[in-house]
Protein backbone atom coordinates (compact mmCIF):
# COMPACT_ATOMS: atom_id res chain seq x y z
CA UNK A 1 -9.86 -10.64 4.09
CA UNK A 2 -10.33 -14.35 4.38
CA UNK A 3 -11.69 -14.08 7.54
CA UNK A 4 -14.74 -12.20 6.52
CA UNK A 5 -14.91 -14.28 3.25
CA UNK A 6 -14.00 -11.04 1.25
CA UNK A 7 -13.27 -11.72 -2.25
CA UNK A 8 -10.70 -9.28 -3.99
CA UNK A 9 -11.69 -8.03 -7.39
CA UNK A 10 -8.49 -6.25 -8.04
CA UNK A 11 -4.99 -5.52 -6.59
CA UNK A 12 -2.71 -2.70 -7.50
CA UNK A 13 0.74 -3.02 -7.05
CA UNK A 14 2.02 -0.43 -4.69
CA UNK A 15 4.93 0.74 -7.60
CA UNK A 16 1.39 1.98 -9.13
CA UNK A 17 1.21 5.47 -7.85
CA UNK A 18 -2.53 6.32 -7.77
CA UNK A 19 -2.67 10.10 -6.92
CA UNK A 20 -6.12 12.70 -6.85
CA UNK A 21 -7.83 12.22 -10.07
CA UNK A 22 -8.01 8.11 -9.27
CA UNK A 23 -9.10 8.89 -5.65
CA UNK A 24 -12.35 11.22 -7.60
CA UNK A 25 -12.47 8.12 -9.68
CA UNK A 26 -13.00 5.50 -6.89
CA UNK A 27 -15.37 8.25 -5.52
CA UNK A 28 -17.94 8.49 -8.45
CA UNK A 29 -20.02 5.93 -7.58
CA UNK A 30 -19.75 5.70 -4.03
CA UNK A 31 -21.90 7.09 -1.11
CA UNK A 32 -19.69 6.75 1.69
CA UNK A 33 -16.28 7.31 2.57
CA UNK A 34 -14.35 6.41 5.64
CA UNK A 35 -10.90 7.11 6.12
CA UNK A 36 -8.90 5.50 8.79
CA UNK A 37 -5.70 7.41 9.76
CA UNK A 38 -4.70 4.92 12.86
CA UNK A 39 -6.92 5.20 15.70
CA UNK A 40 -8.73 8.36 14.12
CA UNK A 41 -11.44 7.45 11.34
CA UNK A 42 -13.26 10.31 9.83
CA UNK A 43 -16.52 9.58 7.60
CA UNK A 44 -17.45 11.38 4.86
CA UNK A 45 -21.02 11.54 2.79
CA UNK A 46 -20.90 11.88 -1.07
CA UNK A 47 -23.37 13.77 -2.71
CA UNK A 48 -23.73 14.73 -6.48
CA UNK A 49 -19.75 16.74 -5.82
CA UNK A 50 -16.38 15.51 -4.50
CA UNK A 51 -14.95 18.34 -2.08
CA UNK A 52 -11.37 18.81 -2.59
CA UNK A 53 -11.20 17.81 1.29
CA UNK A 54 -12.50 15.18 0.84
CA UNK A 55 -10.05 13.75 -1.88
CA UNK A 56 -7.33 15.24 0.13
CA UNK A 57 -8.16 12.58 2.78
CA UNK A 58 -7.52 9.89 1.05
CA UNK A 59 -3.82 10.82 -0.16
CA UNK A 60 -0.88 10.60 2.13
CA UNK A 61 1.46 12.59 2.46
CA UNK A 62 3.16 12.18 -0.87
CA UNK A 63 -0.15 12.80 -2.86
CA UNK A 64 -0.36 9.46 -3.30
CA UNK A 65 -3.67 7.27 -2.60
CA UNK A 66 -2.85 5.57 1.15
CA UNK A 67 -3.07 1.60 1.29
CA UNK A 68 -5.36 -0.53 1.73
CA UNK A 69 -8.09 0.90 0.21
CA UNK A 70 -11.11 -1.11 -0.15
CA UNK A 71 -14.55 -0.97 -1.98
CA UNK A 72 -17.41 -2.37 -1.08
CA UNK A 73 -20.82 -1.71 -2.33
CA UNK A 74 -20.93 2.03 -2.07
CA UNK A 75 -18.44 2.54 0.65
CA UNK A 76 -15.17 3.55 -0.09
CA UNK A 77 -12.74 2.87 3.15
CA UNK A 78 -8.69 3.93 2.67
CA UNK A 79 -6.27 3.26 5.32
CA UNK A 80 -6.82 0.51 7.90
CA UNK A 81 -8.69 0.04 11.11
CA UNK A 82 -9.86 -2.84 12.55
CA UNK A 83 -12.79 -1.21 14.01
CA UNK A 84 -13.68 0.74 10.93
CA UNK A 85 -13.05 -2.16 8.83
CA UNK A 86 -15.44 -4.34 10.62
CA UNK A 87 -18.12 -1.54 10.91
CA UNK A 88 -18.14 -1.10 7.21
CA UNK A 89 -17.75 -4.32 5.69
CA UNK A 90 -18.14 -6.69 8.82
């Protein structure tokens, strides 16, 4: 994050378990999502309603939101990729 002189608002401890209705949450205002599941990202457009798949997305296999996730303007990005990263906040 230093690199790209990212400032972090907020950090959530991992023993925080943020599950579906926080992923909707982090989804409100946001236009964009990207999700970054190693090398495979997958972008998704919000409109006025949050798809179930698309909330699905973001949770791992425990139901749990995956780490990082990062905000940025209106782009929502969970899970980590350089490439992605750099292509949505670079």
């Amino acid at each position: 994050m230093e690199a790209n002189e990212i400032e972090i608002a907020e950090t959530v401890p991992a023993s925080k378990k943020l599950q579906a209705a926080d992923a909707r949450k982090l989804l409100k205002g946001a236009s964009k999502l990207i999700v970054a599941k190693g090398k495979k990202i997958s972008e998704f457009p919000i409109g006025g309603r949050i798809s179930a798949a698309t909330v699905e997305a973001m949770l791992g296999p425990t139901g749990n939101l995956r780490a990082p996730t990062s905000v940025l303007g209106k782009t929502v990005l969970v899970g980590f990729n350089d490439e992605a990263f750099e292509k949505a906040f670079g």
